[in-house]
Protein backbone atom coordinates (compact mmCIF):
# COMPACT_ATOMS: atom_id res chain seq x y z
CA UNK A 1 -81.13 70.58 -12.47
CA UNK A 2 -84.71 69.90 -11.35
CA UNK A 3 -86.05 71.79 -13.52
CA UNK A 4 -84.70 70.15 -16.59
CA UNK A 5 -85.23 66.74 -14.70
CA UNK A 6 -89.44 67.64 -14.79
CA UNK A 7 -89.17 68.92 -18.27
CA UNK A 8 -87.63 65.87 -19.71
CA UNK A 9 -89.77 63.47 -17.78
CA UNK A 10 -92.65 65.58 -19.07
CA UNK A 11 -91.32 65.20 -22.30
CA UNK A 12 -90.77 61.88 -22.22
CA UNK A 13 -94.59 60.84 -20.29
CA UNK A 14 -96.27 62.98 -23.72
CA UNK A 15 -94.41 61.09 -26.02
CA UNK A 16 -95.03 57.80 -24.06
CA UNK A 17 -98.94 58.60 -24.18
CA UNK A 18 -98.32 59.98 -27.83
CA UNK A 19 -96.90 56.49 -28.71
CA UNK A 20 -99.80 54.17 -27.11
CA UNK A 21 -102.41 56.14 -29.09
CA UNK A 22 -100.24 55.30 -32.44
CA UNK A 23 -100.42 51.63 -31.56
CA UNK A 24 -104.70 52.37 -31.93
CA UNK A 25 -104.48 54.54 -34.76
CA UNK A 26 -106.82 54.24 -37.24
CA UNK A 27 -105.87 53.36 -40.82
CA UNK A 28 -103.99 56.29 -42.82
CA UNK A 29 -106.66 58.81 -44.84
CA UNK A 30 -106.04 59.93 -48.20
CA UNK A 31 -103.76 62.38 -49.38
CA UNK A 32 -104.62 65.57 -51.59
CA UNK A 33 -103.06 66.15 -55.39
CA UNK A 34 -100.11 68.17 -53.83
CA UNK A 35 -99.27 65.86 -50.57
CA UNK A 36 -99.34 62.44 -53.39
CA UNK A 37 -96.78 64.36 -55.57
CA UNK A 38 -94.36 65.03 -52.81
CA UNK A 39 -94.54 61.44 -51.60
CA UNK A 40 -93.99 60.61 -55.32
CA UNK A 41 -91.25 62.93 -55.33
CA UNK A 42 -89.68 61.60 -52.01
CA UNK A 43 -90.02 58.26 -53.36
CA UNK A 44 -88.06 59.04 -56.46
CA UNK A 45 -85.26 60.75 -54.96
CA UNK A 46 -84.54 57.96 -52.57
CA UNK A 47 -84.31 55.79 -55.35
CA UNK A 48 -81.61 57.82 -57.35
CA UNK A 49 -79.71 57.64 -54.02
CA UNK A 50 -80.42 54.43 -52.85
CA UNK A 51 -78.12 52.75 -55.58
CA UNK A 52 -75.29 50.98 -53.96
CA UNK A 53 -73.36 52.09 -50.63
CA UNK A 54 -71.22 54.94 -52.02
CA UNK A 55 -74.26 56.97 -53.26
CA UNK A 56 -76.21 56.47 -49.80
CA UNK A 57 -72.99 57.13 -47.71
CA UNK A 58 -72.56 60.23 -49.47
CA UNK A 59 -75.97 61.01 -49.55
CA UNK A 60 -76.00 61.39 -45.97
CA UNK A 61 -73.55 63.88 -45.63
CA UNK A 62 -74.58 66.22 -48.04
CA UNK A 63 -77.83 66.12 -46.28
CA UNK A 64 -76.20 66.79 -43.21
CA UNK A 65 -74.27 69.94 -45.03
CA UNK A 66 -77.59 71.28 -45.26
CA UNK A 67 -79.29 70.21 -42.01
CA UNK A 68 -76.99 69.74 -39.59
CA UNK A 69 -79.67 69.80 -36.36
CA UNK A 70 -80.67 66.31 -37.93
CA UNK A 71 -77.45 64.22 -35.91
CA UNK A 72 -78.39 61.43 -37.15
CA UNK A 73 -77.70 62.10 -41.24
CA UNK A 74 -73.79 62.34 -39.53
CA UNK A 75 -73.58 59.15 -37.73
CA UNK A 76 -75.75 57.81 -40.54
CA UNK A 77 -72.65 58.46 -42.40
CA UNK A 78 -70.34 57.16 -40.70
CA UNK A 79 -71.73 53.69 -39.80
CA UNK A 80 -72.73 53.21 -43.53
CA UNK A 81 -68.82 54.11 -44.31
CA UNK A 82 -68.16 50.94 -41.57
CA UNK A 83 -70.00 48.80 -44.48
CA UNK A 84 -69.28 50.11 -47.03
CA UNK A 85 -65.52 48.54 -45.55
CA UNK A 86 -66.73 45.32 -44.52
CA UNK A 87 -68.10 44.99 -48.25
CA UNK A 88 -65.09 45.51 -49.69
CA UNK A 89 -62.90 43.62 -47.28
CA UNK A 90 -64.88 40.54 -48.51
CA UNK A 91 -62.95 40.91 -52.03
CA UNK A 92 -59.60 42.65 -50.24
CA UNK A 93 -56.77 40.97 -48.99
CA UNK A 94 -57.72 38.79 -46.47
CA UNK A 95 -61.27 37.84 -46.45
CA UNK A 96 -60.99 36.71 -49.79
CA UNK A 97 -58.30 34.12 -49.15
CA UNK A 98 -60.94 32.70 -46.50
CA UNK A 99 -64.09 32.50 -47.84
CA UNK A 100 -65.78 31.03 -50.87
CA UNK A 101 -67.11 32.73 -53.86
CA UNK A 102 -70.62 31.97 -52.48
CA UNK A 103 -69.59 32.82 -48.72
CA UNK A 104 -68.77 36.25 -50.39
CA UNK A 105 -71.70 36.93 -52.04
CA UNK A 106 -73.89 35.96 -49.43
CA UNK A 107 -72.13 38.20 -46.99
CA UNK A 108 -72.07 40.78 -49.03
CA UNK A 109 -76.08 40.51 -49.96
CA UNK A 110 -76.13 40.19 -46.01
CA UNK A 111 -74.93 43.55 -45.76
CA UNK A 112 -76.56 45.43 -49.00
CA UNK A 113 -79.64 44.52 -47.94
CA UNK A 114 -79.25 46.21 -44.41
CA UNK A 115 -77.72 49.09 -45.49
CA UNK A 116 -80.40 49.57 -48.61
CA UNK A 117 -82.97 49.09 -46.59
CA UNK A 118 -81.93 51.24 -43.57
CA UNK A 119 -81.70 54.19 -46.25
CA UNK A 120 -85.08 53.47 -48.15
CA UNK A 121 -87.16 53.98 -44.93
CA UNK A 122 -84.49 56.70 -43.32
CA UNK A 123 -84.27 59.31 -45.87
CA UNK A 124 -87.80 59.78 -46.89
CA UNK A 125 -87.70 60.66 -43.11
CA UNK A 126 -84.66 63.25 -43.46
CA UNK A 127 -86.48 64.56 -47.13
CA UNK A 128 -89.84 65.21 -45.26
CA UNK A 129 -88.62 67.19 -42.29
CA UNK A 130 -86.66 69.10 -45.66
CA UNK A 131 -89.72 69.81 -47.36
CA UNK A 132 -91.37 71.08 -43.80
CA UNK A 133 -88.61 73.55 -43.47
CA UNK A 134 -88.85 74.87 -47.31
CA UNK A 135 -92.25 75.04 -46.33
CA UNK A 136 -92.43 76.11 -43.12
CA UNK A 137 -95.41 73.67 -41.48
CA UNK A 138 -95.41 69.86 -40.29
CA UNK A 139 -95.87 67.32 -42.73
CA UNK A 140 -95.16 64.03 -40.38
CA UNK A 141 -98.88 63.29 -41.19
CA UNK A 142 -97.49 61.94 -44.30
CA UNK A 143 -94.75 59.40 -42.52
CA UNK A 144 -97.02 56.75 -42.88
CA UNK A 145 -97.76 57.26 -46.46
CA UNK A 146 -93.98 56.66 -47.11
CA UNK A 147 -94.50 53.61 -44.82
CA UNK A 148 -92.45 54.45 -42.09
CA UNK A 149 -93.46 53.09 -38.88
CA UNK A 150 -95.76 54.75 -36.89
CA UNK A 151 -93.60 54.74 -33.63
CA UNK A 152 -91.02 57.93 -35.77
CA UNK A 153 -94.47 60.55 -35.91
CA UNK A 154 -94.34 61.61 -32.42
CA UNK A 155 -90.32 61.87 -32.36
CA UNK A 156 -90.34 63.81 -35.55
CA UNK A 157 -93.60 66.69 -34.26
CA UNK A 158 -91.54 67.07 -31.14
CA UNK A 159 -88.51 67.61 -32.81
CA UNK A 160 -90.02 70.13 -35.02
CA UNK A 161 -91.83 72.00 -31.95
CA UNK A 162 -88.71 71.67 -29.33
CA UNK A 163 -85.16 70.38 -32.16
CA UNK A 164 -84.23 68.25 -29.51
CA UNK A 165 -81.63 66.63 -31.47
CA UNK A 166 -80.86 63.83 -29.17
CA UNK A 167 -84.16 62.35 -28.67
CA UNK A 168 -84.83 62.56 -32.43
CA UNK A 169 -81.13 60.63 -32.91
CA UNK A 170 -82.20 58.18 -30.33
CA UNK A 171 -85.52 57.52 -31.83
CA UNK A 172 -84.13 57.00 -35.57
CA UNK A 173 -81.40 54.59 -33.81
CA UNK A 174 -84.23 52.80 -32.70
CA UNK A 175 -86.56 52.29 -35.13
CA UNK A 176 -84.29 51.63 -38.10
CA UNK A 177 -82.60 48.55 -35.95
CA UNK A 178 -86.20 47.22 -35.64
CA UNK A 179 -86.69 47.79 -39.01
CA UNK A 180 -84.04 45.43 -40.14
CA UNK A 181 -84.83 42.72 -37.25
CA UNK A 182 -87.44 40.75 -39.09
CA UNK A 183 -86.42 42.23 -42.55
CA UNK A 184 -82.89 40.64 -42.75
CA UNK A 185 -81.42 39.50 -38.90
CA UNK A 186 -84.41 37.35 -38.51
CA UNK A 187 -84.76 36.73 -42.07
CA UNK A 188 -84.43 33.10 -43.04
CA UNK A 189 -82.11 33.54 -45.67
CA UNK A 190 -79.67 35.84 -43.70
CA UNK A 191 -80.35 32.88 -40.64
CA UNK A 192 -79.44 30.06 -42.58
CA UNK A 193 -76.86 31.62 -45.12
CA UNK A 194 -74.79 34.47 -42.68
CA UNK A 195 -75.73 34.37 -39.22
CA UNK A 196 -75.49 30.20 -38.50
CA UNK A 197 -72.64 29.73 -40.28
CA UNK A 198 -68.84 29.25 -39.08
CA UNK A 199 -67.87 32.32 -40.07
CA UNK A 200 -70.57 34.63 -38.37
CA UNK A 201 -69.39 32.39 -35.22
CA UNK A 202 -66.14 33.41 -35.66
CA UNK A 203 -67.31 37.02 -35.32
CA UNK A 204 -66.44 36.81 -31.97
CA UNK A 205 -62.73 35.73 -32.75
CA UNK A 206 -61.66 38.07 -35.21
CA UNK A 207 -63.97 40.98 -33.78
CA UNK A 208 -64.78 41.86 -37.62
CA UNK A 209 -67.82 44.01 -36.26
CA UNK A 210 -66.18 47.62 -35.62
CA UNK A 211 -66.95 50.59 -36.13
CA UNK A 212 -64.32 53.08 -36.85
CA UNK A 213 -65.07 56.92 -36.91
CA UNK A 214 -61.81 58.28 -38.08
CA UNK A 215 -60.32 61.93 -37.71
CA UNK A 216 -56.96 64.42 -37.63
CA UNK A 217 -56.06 66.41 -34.76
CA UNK A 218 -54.63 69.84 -35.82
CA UNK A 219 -51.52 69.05 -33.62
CA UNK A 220 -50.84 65.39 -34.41
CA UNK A 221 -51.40 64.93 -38.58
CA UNK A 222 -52.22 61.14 -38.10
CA UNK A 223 -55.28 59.35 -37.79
CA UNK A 224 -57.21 58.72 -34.86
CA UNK A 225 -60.27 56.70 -34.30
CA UNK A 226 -63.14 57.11 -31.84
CA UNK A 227 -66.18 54.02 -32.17
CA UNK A 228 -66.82 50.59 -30.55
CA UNK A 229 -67.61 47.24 -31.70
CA UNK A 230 -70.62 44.41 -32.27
CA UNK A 231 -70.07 41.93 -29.75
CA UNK A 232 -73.00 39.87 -30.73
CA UNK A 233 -74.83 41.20 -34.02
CA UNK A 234 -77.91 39.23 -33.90
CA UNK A 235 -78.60 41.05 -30.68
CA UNK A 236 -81.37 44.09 -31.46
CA UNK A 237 -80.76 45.63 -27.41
CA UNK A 238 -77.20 45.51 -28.49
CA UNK A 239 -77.56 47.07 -31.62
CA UNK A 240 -79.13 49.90 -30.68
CA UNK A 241 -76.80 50.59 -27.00
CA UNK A 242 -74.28 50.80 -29.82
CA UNK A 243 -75.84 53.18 -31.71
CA UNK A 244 -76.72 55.25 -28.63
CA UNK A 245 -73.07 54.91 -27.70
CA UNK A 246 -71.56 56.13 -31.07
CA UNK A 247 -73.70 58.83 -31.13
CA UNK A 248 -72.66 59.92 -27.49
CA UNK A 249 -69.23 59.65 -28.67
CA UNK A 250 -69.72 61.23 -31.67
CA UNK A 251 -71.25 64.61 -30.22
CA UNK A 252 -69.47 64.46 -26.44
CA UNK A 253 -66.58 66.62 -27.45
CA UNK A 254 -67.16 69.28 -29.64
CA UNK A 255 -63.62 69.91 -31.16
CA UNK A 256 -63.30 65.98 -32.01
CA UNK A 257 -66.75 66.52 -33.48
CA UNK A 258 -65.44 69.32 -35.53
CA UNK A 259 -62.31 67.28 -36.58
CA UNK A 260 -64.50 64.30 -37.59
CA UNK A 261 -66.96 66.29 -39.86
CA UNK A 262 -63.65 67.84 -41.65
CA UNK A 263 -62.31 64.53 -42.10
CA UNK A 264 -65.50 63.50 -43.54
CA UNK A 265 -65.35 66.49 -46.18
CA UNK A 266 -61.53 65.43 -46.72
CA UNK A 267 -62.06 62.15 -47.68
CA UNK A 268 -64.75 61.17 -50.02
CA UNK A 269 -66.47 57.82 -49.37
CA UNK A 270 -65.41 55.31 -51.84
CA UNK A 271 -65.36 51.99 -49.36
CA UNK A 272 -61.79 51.00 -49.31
CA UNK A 273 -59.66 51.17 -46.51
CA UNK A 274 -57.30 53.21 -47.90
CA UNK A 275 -59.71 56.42 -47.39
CA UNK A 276 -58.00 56.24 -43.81
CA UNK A 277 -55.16 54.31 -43.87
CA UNK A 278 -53.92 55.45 -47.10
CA UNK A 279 -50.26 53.89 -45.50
CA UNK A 280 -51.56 50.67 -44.74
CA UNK A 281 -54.02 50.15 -47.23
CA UNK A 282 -54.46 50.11 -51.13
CA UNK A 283 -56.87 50.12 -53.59
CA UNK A 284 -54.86 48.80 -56.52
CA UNK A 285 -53.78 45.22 -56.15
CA UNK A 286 -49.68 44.57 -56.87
CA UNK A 287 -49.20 42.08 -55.49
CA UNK A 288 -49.82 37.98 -56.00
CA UNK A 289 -52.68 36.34 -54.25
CA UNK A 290 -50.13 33.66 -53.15
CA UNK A 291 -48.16 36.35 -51.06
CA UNK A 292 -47.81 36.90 -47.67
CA UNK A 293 -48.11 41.18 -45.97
CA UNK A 294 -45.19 41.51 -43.57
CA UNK A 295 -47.16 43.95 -41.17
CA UNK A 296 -45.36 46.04 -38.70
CA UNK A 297 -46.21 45.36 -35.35
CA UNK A 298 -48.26 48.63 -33.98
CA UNK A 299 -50.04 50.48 -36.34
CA UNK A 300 -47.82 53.51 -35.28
CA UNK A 301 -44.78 51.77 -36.72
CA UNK A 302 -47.23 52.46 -40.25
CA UNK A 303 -44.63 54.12 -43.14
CA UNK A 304 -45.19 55.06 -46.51
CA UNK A 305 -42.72 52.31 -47.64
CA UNK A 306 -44.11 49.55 -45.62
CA UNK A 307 -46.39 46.73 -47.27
CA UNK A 308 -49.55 48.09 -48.03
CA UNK A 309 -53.04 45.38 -48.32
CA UNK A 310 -55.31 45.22 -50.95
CA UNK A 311 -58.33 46.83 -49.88
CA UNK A 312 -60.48 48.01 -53.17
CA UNK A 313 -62.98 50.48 -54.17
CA UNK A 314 -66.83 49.31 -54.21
CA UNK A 315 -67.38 49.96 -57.54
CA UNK A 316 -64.49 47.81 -58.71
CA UNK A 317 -65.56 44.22 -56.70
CA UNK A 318 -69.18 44.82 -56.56
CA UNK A 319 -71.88 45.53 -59.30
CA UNK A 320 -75.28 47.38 -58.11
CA UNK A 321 -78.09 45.16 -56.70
CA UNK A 322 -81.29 45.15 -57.45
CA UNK A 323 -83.23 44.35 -54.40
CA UNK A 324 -86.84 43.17 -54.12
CA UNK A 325 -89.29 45.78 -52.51
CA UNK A 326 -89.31 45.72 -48.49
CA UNK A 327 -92.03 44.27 -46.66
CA UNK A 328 -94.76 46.57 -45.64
CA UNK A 329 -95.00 45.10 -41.71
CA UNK A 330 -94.94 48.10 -38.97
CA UNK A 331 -92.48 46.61 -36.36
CA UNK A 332 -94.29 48.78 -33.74
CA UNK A 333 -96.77 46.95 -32.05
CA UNK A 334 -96.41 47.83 -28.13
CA UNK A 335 -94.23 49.86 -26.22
CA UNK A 336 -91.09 47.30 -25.62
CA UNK A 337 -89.18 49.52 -26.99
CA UNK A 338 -89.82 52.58 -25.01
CA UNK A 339 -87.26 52.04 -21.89
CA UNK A 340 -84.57 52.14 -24.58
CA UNK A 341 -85.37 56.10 -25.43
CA UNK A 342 -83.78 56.57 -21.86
CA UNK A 343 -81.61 53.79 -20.63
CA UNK A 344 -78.33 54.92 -19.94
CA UNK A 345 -75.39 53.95 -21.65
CA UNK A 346 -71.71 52.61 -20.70
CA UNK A 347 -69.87 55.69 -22.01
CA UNK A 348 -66.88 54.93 -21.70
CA UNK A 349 -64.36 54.77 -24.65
CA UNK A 350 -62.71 51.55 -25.70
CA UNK A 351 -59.41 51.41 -27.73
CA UNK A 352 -60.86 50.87 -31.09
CA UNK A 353 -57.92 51.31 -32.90
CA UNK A 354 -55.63 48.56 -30.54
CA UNK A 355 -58.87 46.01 -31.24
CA UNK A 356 -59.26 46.84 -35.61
CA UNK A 357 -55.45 46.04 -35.35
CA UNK A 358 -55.72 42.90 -33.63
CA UNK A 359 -58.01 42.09 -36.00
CA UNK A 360 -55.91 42.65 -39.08
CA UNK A 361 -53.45 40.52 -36.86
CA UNK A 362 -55.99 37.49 -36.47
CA UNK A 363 -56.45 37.55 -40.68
CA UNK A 364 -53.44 37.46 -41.18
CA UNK A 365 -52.42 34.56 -39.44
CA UNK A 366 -55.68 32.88 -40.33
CA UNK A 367 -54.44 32.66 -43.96
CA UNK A 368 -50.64 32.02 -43.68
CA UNK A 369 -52.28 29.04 -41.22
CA UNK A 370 -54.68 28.40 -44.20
CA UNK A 371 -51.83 28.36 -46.61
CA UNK A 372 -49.24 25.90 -44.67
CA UNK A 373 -52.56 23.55 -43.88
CA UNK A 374 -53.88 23.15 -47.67
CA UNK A 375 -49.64 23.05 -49.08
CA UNK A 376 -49.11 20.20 -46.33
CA UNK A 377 -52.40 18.09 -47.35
CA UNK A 378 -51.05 17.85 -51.18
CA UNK A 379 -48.39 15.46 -49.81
């Protein structure tokens, strides 16, 4: 025990004094003719990926098929699944019913741009340490090139020299929620649009902010979730605490971690509901707008002849977007950030599944209340 107590702290002062001299660095030099096609390369393929939330979601498992030391390409994953389903559950059954058509879009945009841009600086990461493997040497030298901060160098050479998964997981956690802090949370748009207005303070209420890691047991064929949930969004600490947590949860038990990565394989990505709750949920809509789901009260009462709400495919509600190119700005600037690598987190599960169906409880009430109010203001 004391011996891996020195060897971590060890770890951790090199990296510390790793980190500082980044903050100094000099500006990047110039590459040769074979590191400038690679980057162009990198570049490229991130593109082809990068094309709405379906082909990034996906694109982060099949990277973790292939590399599955990198933990983070798995809860990658998983969390971009989680918006994939709050993008769609802006044109479901609920949502849809209480928002505008602008309220919509802007949420949605809200949410595109995070996930876009969380997978434009994160897989050129995942595609470099691929191309160091194929060819066997370190080429983190060319991070910066692909303008990833310079706080990830240090986190990726260690992981290369000692594959300590965790600290690499943490790292990524870390710097793609400071990535997106001045790029869209902080953002003026996002401010004045999303985050000020009476729906993003009803957050809180309806608890729309979960994410659910779903997976089978091989003794009880239903599903079960593992995950938490974004008390307050806007918050970077809390961001990344959660992301620290998920991971934790994700990896703590290796046979749930083995039942989550086959559900994964089961279920291909498509950002409805229904790739879960296939009982519960739909992607085709039957019904009228104008009707009301009779919901059963626990979602173990769930039968395949119960009511079933609209909750559609991506590709069906929302066309690709074409965003405009990220701003160039390295977030790292001084060593703020550092405690976070190894502040402990509260581990303990919560009931994600009782709080997602409280929230489908809220919604649902929210618009039969929305319905009586606007039929008893015609008279």
């Amino acid at each position: 025990m004391l011996r891996k107590w020195i060897t971590n702290h060890n770890q951790y002062t090199m990296l510390k004094a790793e980190l500082k001299n980044k903050i100094k660095e000099k500006p990047i030099s110039a590459l040769s003719k074979d590191e400038r096609k690679l980057v162009l390369s990198i570049r490229d393929k991130t593109k082809q990926k990068n094309r709405n939330n379906v082909t990034r979601t996906m694109a982060y498992l099949d990277y973790f098929k292939l590399h599955p030391e990198v933990h983070w390409s798995l809860l990658a994953h998983l969390v971009s699944r989680n918006a994939g389903w709050n993008m769609t559950d802006l044109k479901g059954e609920f949502l849809a019913r209480l928002l505008t058509p602008k309220e919509q879009n802007d949420f949605y945009l809200f949410l595109e741009r995070g996930n876009w841009l969380i997978f434009q600086d994160a897989y050129p990461q995942l595609l470099l340490y691929e191309a160091s493997k194929k060819q066997k040497t370190s080429l983190f030298h060319l991070l910066t090139h692909l303008n990833v901060s310079r706080f990830m160098e240090p986190f990726w050479t260690h992981f290369w020299n000692n594959q300590s998964s965790p600290l690499l997981t943490t790292a990524l956690i870390i710097n793609e929620q400071n990535y997106i802090e001045s790029r869209v949370i902080l953002n003026d748009q996002y401010q004045k649009n999303v985050l000020h207005t009476i729906l993003f303070r009803l957050q809180d209420v309806f608890e729309l902010n979960h994410i659910l890691i779903p997976y089978e047991t091989q003794s009880i064929k239903q599903t079960n979730f593992v995950g938490g949930t974004v008390h307050h969004f806007s918050s970077l600490k809390d961001r990344i605490l959660l992301g620290k947590k998920l991971y934790h949860d994700l990896y703590s038990i290796k046979s749930r971690l083995n039942y989550i990565i086959i559900w994964t394989e089961q279920h291909p990505h498509t950002g409805s509901r229904h790739d879960f709750w296939p009982h519960l949920f739909t992607d085709t809509k039957k019904i009228s707008p104008s009707s009301n789901q009779l919901l059963p009260h626990t979602p173990t009462d769930l039968n395949k002849n119960g009511p079933r709400i609209y909750s559609p495919n991506l590709k069906d509600v929302w066309e690709d977007w074409t965003h405009s190119a990220a701003e160039d700005e390295d977030w790292f600037k001084d060593m703020a950030m550092f405690p976070l690598v190894k502040k402990k987190i509260n581990d303990k599960e919560e009931n994600v599944l009782n709080h997602y169906w409280n929230t489908i409880e809220k919604l649902e009430i929210a618009v039969f209340a929305k319905k009586l109010f606007t039929r008893h203001s015609r008279y």
